[in-house]
N, C-alpha and C. Protein backbone atom coordinates (compact mmCIF):
# COMPACT_ATOMS: atom_id res chain seq x y z
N UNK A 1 140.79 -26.82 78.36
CA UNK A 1 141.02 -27.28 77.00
C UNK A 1 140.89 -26.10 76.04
N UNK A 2 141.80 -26.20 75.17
CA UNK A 2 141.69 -24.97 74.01
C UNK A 2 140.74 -25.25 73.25
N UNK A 3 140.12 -23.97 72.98
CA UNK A 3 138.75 -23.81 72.10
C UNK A 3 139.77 -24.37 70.44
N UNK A 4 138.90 -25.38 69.87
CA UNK A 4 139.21 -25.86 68.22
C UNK A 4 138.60 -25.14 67.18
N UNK A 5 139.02 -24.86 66.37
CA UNK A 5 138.42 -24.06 65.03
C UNK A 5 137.02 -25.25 64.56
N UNK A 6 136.21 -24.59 64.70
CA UNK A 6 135.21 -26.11 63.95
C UNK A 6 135.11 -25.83 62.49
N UNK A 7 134.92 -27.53 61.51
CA UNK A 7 134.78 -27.24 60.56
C UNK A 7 133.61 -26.62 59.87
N UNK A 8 133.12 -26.23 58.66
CA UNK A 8 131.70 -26.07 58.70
C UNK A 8 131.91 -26.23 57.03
N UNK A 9 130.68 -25.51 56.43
CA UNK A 9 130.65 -26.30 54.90
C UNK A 9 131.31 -25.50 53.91
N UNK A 10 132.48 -25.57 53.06
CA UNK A 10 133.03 -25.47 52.38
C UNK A 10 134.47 -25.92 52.76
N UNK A 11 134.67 -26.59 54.09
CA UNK A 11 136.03 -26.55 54.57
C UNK A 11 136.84 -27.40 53.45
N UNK A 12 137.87 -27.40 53.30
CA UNK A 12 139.32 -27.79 52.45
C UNK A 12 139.80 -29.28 52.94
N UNK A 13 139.63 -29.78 52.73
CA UNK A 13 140.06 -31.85 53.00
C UNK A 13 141.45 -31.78 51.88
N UNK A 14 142.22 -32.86 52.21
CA UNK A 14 142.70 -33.59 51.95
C UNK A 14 142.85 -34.94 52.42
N UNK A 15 143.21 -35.61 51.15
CA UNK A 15 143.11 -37.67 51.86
C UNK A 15 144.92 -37.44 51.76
N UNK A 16 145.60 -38.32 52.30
CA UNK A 16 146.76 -38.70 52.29
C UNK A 16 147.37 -39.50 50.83
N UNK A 17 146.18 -40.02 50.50
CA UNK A 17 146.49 -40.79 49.43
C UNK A 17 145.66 -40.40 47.90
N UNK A 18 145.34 -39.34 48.12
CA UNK A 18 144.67 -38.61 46.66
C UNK A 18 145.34 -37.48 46.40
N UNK A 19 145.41 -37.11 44.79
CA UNK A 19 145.88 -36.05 44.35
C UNK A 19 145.67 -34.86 44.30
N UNK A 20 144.59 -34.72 44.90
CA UNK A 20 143.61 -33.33 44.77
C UNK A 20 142.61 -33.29 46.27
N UNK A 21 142.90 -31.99 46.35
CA UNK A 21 141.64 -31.87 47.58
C UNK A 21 140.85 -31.28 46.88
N UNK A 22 139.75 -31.26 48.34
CA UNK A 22 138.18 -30.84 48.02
C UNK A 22 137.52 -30.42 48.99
N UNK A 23 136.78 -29.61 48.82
CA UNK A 23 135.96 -29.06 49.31
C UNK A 23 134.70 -30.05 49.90
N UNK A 24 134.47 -29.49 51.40
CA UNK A 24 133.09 -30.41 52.02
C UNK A 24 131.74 -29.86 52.12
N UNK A 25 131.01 -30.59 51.56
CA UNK A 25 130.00 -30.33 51.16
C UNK A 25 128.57 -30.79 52.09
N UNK A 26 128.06 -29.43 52.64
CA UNK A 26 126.63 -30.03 53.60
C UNK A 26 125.34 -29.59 52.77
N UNK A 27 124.54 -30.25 51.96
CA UNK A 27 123.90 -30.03 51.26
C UNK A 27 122.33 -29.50 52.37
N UNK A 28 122.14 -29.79 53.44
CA UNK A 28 121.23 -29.19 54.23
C UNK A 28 122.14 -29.62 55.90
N UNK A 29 121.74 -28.02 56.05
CA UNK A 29 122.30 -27.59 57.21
C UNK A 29 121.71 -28.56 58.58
N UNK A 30 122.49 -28.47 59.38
CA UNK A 30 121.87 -29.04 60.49
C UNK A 30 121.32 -28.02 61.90
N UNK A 31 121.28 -26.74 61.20
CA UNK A 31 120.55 -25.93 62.33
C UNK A 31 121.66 -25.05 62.99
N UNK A 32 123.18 -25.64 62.80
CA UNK A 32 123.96 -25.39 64.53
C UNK A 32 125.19 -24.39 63.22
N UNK A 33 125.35 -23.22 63.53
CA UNK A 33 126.48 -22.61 63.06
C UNK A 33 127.64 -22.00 63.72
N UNK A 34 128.58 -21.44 62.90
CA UNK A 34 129.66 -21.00 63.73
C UNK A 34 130.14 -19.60 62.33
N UNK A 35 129.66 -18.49 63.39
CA UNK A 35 130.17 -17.50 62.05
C UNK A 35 129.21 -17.33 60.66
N UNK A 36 127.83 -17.80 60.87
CA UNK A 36 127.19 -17.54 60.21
C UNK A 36 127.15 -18.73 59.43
N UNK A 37 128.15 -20.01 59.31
CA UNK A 37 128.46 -21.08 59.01
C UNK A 37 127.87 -22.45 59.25
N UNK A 38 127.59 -23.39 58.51
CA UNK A 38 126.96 -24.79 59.03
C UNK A 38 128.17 -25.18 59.40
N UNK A 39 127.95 -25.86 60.89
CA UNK A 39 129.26 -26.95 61.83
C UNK A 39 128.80 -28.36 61.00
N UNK A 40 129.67 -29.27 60.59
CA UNK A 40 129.99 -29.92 59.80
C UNK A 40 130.02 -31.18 61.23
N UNK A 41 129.06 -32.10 61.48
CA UNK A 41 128.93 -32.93 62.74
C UNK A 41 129.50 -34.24 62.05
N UNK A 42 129.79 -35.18 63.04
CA UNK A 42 130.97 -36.32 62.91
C UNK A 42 130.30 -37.18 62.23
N UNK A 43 128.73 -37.41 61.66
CA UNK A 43 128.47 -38.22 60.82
C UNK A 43 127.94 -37.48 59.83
N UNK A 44 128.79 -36.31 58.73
CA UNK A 44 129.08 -36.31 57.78
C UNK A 44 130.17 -36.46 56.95
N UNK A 45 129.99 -37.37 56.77
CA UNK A 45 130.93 -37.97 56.18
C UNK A 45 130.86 -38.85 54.83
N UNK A 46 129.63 -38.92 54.56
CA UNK A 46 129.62 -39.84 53.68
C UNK A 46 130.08 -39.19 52.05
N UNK A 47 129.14 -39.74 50.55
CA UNK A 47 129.56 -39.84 49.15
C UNK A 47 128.97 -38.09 49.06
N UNK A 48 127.84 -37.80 50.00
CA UNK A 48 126.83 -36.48 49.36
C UNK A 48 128.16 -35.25 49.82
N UNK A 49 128.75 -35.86 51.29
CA UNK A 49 129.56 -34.74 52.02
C UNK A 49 130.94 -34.76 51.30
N UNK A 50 131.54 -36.01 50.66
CA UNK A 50 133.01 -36.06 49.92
C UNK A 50 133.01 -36.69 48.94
N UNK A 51 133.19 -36.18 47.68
CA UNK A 51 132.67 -36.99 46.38
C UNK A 51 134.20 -37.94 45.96
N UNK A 52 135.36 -37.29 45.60
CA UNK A 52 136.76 -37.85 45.99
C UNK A 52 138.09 -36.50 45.74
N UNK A 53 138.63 -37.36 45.58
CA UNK A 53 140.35 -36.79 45.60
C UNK A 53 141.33 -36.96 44.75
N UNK A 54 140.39 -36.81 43.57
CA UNK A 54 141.28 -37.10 42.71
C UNK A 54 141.66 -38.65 41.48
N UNK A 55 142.94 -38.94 41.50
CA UNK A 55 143.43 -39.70 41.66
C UNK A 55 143.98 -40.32 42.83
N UNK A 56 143.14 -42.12 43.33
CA UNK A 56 143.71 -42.40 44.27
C UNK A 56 145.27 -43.02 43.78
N UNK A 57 146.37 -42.58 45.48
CA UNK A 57 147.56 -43.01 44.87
C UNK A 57 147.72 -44.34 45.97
N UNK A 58 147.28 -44.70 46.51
CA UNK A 58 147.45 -46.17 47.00
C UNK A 58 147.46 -47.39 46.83
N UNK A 59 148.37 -48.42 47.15
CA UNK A 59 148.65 -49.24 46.61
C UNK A 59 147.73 -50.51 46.67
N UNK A 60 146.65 -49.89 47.08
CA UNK A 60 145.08 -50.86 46.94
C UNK A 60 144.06 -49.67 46.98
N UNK A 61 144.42 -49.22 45.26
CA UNK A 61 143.38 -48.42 44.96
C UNK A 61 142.17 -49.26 44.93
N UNK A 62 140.85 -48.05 44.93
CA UNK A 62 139.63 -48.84 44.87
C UNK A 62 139.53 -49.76 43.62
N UNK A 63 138.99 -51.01 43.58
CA UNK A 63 138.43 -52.00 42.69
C UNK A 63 137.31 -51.30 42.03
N UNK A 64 137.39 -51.60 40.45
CA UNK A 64 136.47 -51.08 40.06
C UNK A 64 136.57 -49.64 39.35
N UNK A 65 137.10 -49.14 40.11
CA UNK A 65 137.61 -47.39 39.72
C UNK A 65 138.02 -47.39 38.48
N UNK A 66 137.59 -46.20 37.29
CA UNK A 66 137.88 -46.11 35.89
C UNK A 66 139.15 -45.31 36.54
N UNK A 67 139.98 -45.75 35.51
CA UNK A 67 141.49 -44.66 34.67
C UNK A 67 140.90 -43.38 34.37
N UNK A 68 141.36 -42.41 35.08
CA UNK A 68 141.19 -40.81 34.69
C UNK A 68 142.37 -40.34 34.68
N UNK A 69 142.28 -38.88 33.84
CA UNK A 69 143.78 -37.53 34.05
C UNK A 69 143.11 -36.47 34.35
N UNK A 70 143.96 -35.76 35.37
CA UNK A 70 143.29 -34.39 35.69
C UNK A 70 144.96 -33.75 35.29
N UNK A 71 144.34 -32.48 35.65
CA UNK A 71 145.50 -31.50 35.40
C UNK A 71 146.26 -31.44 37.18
N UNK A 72 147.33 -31.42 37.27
CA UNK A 72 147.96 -31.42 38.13
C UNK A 72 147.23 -29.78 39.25
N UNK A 73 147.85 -30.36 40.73
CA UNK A 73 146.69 -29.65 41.39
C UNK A 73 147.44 -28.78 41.79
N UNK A 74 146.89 -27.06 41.58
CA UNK A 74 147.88 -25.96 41.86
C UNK A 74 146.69 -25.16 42.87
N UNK A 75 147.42 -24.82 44.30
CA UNK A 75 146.97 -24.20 45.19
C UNK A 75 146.59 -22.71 44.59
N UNK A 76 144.82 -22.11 44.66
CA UNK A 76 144.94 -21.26 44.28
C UNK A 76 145.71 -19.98 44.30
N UNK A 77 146.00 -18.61 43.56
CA UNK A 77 146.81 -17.89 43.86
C UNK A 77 148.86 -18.34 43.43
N UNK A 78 148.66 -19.44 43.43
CA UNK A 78 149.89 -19.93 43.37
C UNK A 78 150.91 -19.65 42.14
N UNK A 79 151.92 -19.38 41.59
CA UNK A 79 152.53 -19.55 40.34
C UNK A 79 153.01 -20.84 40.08
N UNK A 80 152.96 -21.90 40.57
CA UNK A 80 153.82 -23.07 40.23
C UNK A 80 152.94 -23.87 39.16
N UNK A 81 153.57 -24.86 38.97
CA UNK A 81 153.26 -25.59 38.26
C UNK A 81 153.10 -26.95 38.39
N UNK A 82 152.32 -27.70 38.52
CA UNK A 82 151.94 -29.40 38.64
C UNK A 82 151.80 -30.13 37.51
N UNK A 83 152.50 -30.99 37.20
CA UNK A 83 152.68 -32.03 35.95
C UNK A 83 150.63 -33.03 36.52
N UNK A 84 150.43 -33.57 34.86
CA UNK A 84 149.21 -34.26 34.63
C UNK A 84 149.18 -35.12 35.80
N UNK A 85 148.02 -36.03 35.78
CA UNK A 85 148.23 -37.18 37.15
C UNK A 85 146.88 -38.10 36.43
N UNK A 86 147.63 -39.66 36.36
CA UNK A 86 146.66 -40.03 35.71
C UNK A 86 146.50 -41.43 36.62
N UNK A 87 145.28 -42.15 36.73
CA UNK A 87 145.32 -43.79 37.63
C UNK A 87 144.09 -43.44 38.32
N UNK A 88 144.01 -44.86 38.69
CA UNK A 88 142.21 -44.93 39.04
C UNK A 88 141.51 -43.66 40.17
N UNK A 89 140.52 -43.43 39.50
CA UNK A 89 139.84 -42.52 40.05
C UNK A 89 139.49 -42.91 41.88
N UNK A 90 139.84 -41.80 42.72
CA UNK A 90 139.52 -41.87 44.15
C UNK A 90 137.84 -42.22 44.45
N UNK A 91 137.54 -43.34 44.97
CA UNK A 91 136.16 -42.97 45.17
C UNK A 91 136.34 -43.53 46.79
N UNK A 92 136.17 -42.65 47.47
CA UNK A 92 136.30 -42.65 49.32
C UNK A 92 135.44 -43.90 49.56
N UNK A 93 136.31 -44.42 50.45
CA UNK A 93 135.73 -45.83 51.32
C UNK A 93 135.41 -45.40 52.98
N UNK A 94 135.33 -44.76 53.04
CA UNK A 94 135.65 -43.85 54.25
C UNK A 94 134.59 -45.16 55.55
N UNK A 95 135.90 -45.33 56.52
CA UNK A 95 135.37 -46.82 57.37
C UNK A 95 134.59 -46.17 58.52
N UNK A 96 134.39 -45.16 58.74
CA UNK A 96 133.09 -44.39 60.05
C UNK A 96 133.21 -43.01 59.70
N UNK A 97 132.78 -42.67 61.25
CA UNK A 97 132.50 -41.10 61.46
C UNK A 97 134.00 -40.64 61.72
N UNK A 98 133.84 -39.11 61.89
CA UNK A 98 135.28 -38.09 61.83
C UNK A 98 135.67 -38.98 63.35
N UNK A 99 136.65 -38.86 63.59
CA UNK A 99 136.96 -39.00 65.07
C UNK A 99 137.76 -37.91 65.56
N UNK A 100 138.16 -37.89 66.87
CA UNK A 100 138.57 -37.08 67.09
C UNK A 100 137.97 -35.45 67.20
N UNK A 101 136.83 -35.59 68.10
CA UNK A 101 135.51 -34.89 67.77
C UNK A 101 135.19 -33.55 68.56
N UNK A 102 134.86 -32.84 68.80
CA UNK A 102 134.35 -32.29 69.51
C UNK A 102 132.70 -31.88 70.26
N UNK A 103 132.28 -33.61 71.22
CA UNK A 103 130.98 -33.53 71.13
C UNK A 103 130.15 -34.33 70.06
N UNK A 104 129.72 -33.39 68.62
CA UNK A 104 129.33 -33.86 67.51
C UNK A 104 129.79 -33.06 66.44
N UNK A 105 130.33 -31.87 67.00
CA UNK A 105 130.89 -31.09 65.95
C UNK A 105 132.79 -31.70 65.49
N UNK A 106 132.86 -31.13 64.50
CA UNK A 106 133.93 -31.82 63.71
C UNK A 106 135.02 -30.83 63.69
N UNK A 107 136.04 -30.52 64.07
CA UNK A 107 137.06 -29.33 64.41
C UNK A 107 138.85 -29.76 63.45
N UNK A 108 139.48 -28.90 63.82
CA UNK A 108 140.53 -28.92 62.60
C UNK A 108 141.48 -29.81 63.14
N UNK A 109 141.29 -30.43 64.35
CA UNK A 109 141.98 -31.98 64.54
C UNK A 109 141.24 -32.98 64.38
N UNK A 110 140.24 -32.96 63.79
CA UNK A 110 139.27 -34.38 63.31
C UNK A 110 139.81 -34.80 62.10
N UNK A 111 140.05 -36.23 61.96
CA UNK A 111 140.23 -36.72 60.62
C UNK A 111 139.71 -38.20 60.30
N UNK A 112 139.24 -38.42 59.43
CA UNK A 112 138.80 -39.49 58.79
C UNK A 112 139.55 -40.61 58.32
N UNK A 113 139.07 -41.81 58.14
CA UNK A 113 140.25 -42.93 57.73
C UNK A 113 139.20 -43.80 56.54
N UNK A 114 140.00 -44.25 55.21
CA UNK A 114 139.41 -44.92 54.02
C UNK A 114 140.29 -46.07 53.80
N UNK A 115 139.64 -46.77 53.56
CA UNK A 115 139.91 -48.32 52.97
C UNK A 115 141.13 -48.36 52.96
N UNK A 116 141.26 -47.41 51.60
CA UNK A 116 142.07 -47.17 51.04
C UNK A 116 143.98 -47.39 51.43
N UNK A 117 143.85 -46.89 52.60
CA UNK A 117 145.46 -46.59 53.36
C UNK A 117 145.19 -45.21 53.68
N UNK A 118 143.96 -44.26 52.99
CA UNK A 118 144.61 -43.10 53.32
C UNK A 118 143.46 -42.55 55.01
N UNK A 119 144.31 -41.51 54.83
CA UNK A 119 143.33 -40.29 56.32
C UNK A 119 143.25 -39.37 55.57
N UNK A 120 141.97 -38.24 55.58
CA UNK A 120 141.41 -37.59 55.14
C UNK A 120 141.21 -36.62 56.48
N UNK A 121 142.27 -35.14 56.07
CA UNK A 121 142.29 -34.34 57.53
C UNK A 121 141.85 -33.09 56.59
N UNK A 122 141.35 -31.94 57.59
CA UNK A 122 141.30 -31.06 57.07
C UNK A 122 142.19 -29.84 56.61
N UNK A 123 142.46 -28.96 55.67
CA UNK A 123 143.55 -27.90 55.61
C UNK A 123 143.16 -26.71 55.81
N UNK A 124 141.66 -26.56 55.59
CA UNK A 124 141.43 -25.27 56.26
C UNK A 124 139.97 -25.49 57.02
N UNK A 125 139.15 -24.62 57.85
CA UNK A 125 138.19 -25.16 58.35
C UNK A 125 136.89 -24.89 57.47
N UNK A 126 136.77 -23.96 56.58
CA UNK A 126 135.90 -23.56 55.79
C UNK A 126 135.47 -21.99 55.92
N UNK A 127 135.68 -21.52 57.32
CA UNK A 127 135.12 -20.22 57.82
C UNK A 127 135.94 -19.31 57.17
N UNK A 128 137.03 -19.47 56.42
CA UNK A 128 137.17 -18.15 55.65
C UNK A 128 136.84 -18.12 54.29
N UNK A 129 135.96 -19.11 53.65
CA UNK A 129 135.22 -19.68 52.72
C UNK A 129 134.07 -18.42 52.59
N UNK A 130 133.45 -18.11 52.01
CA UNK A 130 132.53 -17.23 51.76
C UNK A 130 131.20 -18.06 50.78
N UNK A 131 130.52 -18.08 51.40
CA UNK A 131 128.87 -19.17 50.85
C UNK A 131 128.47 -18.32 49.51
């Protein structure tokens, strides 16, 4: 089996159904690194590890969720340009742990699934992230 990039803490998420990614967040390490890095294990996942994404765009956004606008989301480095984005705020329903696992560690084919409609995969693993 091919060795997987594991994720660790700052890695790059996106949901399928939010406007904005984000960054993952391990507020205390679990001991186990990769590259000097915290490995990001399949039950983090919760509100402390993914706060949201934005605007959710699904067609059973969360209940409850206030109306927000952000500024449209431009990959850093980028020249382009993204128009406003406005509709109920993403707040992750996220229904378990990462799947698709490695063990307990969480790697760049693990992805998450929310209420919502959407999956929440990763875009980068975090290790070229700098703490």
């Amino acid at each position: 089996m091919e060795d997987k990039e594991y994720l660790v803490r700052g890695a790059l998420l996106r949901c399928s159904k939010g406007s904005h990614p984000r960054r993952l967040n391990l507020p205390t390490s679990h001991g186990v690194y990769s590259k000097e890095h915290p490995i990001i294990r399949k039950d983090d996942y919760k509100e402390e590890n993914i706060s949201h994404f934005g605007v959710c765009q699904s067609s059973t956004p969360p209940e409850g969720a206030e109306i927000v606008r952000y500024k449209g989301y431009v990959p850093p480095g980028s020249t382009e340009t993204a128009e406003e984005v406005q509709g109920k705020q993403c707040i992750p329903n996220i229904t378990g742990e990462w799947s698709t696992v490695n063990g307990q560690a969480v790697t760049m084919d693990s992805y998450l699934v929310c209420n919502c409609m959407g999956t929440i995969e990763p875009l980068t693993s975090g290790q070229e992230y700098e703490d």
